[in-house]
Structure formats: C-alpha cells, structure tokens
C-alpha atoms as a PDB file:
ATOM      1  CA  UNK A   1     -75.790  59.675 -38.262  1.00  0.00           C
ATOM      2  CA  UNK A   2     -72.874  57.835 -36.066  1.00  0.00           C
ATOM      3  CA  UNK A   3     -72.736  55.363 -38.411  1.00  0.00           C
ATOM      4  CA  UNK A   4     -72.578  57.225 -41.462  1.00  0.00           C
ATOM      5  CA  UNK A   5     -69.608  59.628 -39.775  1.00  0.00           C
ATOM      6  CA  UNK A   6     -67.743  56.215 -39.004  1.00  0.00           C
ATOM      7  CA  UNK A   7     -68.119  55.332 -42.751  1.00  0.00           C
ATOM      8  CA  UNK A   8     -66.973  58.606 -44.082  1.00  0.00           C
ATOM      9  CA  UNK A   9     -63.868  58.866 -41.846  1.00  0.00           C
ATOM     10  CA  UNK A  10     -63.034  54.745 -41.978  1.00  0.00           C
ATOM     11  CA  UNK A  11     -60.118  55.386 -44.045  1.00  0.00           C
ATOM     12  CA  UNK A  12     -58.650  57.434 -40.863  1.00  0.00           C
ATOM     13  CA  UNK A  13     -59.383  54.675 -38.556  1.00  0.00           C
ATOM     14  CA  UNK A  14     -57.511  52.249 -40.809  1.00  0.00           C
ATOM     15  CA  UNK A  15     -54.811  54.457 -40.871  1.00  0.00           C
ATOM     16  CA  UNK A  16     -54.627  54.964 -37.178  1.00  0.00           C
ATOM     17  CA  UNK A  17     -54.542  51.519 -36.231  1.00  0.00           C
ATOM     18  CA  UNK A  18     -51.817  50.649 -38.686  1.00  0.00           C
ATOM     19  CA  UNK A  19     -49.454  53.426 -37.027  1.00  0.00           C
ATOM     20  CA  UNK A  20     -50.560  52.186 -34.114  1.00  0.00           C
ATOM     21  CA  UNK A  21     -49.858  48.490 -34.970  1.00  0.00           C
ATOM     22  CA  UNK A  22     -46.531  49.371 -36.960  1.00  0.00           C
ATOM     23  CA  UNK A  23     -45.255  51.179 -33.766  1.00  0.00           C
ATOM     24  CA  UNK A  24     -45.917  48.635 -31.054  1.00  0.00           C
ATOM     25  CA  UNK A  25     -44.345  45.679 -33.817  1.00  0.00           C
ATOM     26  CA  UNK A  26     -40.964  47.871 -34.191  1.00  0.00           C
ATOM     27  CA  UNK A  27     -40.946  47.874 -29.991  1.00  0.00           C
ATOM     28  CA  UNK A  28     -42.111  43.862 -29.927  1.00  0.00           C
ATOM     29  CA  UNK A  29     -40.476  42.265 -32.954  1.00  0.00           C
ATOM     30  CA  UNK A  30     -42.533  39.349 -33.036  1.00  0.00           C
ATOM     31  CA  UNK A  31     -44.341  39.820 -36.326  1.00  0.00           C
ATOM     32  CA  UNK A  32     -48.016  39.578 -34.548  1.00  0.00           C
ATOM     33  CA  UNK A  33     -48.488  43.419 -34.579  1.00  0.00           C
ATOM     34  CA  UNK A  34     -47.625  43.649 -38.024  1.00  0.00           C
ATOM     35  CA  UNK A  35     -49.653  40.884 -39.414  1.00  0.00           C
ATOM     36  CA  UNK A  36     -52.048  43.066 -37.600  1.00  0.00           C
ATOM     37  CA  UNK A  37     -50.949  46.129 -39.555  1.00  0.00           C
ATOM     38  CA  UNK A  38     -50.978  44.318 -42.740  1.00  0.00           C
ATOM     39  CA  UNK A  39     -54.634  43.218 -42.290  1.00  0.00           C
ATOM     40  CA  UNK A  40     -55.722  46.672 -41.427  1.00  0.00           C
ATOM     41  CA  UNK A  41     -54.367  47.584 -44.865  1.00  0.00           C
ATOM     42  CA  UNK A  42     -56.950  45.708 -46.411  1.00  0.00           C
ATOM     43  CA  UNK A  43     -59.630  47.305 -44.122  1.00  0.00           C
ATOM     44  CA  UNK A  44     -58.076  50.984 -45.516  1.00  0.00           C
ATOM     45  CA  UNK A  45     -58.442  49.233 -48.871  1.00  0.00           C
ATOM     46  CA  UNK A  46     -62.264  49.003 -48.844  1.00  0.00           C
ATOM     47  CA  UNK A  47     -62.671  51.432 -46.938  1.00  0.00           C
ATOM     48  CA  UNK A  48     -61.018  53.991 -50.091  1.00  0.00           C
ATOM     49  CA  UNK A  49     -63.251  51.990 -52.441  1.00  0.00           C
ATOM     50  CA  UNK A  50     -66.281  52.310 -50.385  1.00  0.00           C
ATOM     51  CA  UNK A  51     -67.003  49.228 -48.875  1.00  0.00           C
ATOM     52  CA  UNK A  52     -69.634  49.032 -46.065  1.00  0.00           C
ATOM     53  CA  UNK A  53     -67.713  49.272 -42.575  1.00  0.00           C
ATOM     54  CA  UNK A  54     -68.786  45.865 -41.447  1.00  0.00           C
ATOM     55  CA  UNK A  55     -67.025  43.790 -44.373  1.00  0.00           C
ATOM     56  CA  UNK A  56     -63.659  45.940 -43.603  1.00  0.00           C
ATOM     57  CA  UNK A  57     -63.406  44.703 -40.533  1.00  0.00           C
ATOM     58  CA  UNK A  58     -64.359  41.428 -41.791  1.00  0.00           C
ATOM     59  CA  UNK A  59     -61.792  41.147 -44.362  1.00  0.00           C
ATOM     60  CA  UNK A  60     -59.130  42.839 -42.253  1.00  0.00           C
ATOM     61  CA  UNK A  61     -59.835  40.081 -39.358  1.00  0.00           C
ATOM     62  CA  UNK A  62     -60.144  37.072 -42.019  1.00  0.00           C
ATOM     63  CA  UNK A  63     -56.371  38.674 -43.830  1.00  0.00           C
ATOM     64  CA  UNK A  64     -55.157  39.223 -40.092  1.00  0.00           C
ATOM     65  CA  UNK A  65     -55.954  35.480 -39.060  1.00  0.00           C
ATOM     66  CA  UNK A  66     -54.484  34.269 -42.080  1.00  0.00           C
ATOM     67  CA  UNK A  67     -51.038  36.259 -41.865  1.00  0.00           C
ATOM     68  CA  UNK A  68     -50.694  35.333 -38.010  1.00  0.00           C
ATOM     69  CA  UNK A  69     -51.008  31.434 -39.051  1.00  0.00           C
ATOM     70  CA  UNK A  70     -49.436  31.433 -42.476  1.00  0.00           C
ATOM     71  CA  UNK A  71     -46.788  34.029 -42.997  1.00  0.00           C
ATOM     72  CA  UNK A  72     -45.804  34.758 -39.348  1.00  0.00           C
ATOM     73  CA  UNK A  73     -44.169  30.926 -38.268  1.00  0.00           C
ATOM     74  CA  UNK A  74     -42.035  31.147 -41.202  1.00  0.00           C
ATOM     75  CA  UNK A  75     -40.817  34.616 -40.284  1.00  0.00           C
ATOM     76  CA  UNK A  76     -40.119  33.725 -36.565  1.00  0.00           C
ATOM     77  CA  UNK A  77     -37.933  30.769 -37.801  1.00  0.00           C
ATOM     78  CA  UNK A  78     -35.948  32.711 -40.528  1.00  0.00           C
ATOM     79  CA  UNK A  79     -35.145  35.512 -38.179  1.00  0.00           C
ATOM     80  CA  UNK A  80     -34.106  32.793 -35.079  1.00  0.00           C
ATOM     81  CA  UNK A  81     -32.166  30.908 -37.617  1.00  0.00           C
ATOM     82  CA  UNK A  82     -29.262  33.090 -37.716  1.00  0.00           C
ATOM     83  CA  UNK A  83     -28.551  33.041 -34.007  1.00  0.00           C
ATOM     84  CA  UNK A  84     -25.306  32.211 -32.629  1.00  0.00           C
ATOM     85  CA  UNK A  85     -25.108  28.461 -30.849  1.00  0.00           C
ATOM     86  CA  UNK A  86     -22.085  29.775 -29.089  1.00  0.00           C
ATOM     87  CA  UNK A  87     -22.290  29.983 -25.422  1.00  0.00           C
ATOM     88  CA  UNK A  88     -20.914  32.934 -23.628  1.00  0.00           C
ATOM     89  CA  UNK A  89     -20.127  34.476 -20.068  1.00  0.00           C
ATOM     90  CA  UNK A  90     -20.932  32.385 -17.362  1.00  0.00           C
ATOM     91  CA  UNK A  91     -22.500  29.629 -19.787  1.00  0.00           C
ATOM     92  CA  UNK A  92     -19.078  29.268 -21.173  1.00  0.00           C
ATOM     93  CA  UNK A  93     -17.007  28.639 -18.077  1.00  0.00           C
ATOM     94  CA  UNK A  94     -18.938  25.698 -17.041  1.00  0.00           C
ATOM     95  CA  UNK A  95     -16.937  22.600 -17.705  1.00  0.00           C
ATOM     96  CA  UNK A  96     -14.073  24.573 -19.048  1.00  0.00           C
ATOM     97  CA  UNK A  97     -10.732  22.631 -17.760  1.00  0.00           C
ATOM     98  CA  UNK A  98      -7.922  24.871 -15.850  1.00  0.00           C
ATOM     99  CA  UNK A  99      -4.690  24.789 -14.404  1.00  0.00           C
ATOM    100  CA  UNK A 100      -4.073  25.680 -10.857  1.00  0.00           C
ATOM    101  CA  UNK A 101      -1.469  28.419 -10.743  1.00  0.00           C
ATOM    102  CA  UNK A 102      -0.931  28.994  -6.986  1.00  0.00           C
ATOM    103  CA  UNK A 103      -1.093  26.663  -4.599  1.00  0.00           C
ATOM    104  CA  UNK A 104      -4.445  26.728  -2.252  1.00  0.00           C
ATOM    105  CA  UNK A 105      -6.315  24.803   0.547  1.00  0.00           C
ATOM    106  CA  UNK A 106      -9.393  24.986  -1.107  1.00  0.00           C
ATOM    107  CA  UNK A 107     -10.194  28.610   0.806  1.00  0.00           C
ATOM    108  CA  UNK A 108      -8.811  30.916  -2.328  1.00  0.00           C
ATOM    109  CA  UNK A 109      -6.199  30.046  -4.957  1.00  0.00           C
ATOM    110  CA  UNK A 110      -5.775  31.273  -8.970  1.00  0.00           C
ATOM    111  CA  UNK A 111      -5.837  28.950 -11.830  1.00  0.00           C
ATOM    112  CA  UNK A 112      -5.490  29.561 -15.693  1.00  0.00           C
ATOM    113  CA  UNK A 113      -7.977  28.009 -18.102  1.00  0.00           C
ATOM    114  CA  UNK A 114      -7.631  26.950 -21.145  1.00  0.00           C
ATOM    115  CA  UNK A 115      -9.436  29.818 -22.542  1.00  0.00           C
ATOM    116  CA  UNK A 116      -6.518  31.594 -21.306  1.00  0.00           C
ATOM    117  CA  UNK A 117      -8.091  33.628 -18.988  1.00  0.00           C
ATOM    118  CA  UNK A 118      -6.846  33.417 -15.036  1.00  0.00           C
ATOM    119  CA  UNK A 119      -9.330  33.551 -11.890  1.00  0.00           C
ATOM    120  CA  UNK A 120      -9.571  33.509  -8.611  1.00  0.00           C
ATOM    121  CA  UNK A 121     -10.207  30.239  -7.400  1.00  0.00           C
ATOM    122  CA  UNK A 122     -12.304  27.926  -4.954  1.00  0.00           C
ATOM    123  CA  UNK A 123     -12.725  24.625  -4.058  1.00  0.00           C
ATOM    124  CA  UNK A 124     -15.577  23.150  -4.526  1.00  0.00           C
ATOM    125  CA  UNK A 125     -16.793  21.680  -1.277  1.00  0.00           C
ATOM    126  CA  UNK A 126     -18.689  18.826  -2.799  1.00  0.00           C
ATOM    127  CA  UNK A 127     -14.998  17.761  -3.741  1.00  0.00           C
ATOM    128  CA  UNK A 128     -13.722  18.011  -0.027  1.00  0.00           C
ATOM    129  CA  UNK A 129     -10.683  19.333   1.457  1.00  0.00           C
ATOM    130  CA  UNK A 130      -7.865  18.384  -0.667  1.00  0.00           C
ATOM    131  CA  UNK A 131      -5.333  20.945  -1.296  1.00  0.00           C
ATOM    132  CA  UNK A 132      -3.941  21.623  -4.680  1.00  0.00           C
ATOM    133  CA  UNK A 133      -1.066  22.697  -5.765  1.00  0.00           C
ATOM    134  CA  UNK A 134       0.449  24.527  -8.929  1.00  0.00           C
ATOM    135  CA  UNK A 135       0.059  22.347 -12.303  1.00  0.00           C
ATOM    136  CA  UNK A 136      -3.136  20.115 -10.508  1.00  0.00           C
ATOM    137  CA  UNK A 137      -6.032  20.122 -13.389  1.00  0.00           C
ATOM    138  CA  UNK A 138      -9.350  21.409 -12.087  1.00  0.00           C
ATOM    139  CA  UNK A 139     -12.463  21.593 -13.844  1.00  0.00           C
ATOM    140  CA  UNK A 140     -15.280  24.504 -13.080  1.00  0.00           C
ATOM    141  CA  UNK A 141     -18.355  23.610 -11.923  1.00  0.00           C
ATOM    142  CA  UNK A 142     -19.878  27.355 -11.053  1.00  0.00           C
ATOM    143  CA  UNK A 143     -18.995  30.991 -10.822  1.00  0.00           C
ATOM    144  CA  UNK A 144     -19.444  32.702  -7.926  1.00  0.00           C
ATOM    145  CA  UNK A 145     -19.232  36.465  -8.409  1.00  0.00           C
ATOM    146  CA  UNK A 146     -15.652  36.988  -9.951  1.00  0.00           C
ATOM    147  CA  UNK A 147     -14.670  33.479  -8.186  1.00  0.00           C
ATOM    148  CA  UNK A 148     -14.445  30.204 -10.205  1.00  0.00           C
ATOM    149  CA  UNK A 149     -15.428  26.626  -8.304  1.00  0.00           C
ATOM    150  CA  UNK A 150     -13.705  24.374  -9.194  1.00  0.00           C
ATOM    151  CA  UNK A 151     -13.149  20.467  -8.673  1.00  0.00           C
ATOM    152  CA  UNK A 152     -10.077  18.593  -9.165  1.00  0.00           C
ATOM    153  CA  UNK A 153      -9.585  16.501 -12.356  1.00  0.00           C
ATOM    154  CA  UNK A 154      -6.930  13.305 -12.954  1.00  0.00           C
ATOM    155  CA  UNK A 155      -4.760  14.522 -16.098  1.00  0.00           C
ATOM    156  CA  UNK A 156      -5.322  11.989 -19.058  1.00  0.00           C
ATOM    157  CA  UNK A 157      -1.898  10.396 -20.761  1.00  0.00           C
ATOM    158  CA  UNK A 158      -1.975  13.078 -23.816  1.00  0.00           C
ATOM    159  CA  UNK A 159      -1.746  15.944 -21.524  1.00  0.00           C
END
C-alpha cells in the first residue's frame, strides 16, 4: 500500500522538490540547486508517463550528475566573466601616489592624491620620523579608518 500511494502521488513529489530546488538556487546562485531542479524534471517526466518510482529517481540522479559536471562549469564561468577587474575602496588607495598639502611631523597632516581626493594623513612609522612638508610626494601604504599612511616618495624628472 505505501508504495503504491508514493507511485500515485510521485508527480507531487517531483513537483515539490523542484520548488524547493528552484527557491534555494534563486537565494544561492550557484547553478547546483538548479541542475538539481532540472533533473527532478525528468523524475516528474516519468513519473506523468508512469514509470516505476525507482527508475525516476534513477534518471533524475543520472540527468542531475550530468548537469552538475557538464552544463554547470560553463555557466559559473560565463556569469564570472563579466566582472569588473577594477579595484575599489580601500583596494584602490594602496599604492596610489599623493601630494602632501599641509605640512606635518608625521603625527597628522592632509595630502591630495592623484585621484583627486584629499585625506587626512600619517606617517608611516616604518618610514621614520621625517617631517614633510607641502608639495613632498608620498605614496599610501594602508588606510587606517578615514586616515591614509603614507611613506615618502623621491619625485622622478617628468614630474
């Protein structure tokens, strides 16, 4: 009797577990859940035509395999191809070149950088005590809060 219920109904289970499957790949976005989903559609398939329960989930496992290590790779790549290379925040401060703008000891100071942008200032103590003064070139080495470090860097000819 529990196995003939389970037969009749299949088609409901199918369905189930591909809501379930579709739901939980629009929260992920990593295409595993709906290889899953697309597998279980070939479970609901048989199961509408009549197929013994057993060889649904067979086939839906086998098509679900298949999917995850075909189809899926190609997927991840297209859809991590269009991603922007461009560093930003913090990422794009490092290295950035600057201009000191008020004078400082090292403790607090302001300098421009050449992304236009001006910050608060702090030398970096690996560099040691030097002051600088307006028009030095720094370079920053690390954010600290809303406080660039920064080291001191010997202008080139072109500048």
């Amino acid at each position: 009797m529990p196995m003939e219920f389970i037969e009749s109904y299949a088609w409901v289970i199918w369905l189930a577990l591909i809501l379930v499957f579709v739901i939980i790949e629009v929260v992920t976005v990593d295409f595993t859940f709906l290889m899953l989903a697309t597998g279980s559609v070939g479970g609901l398939i048989l199961a509408i035509v009549g197929v013994d329960f057993w060889i649904q989930i067979l086939v839906a496992a086998v098509l679900s395999i298949l999917l995850l290590f075909t189809v899926r790779p190609p997927l991840l790549r297209a859809l991590k191809r269009g991603g922007d290379p461009a560093k930003s925040n913090i990422d794009a401060l490092m290295g950035i070149h600057g201009v000191v703008t008020v004078d400082f000891d090292g403790t607090a100071g302001n300098v421009k950088l050449a992304n236009g942008e001006t910050w608060t200032a702090r030398l970096s103590p690996a560099s040691g005590t030097r002051p600088l003064e307006a028009g030095d070139a720094v370079i920053v080495t690390a954010i600290d809060g809303a406080t660039a470090i920064v080291v001191p860097r010997e202008r080139t000819a072109h500048e």
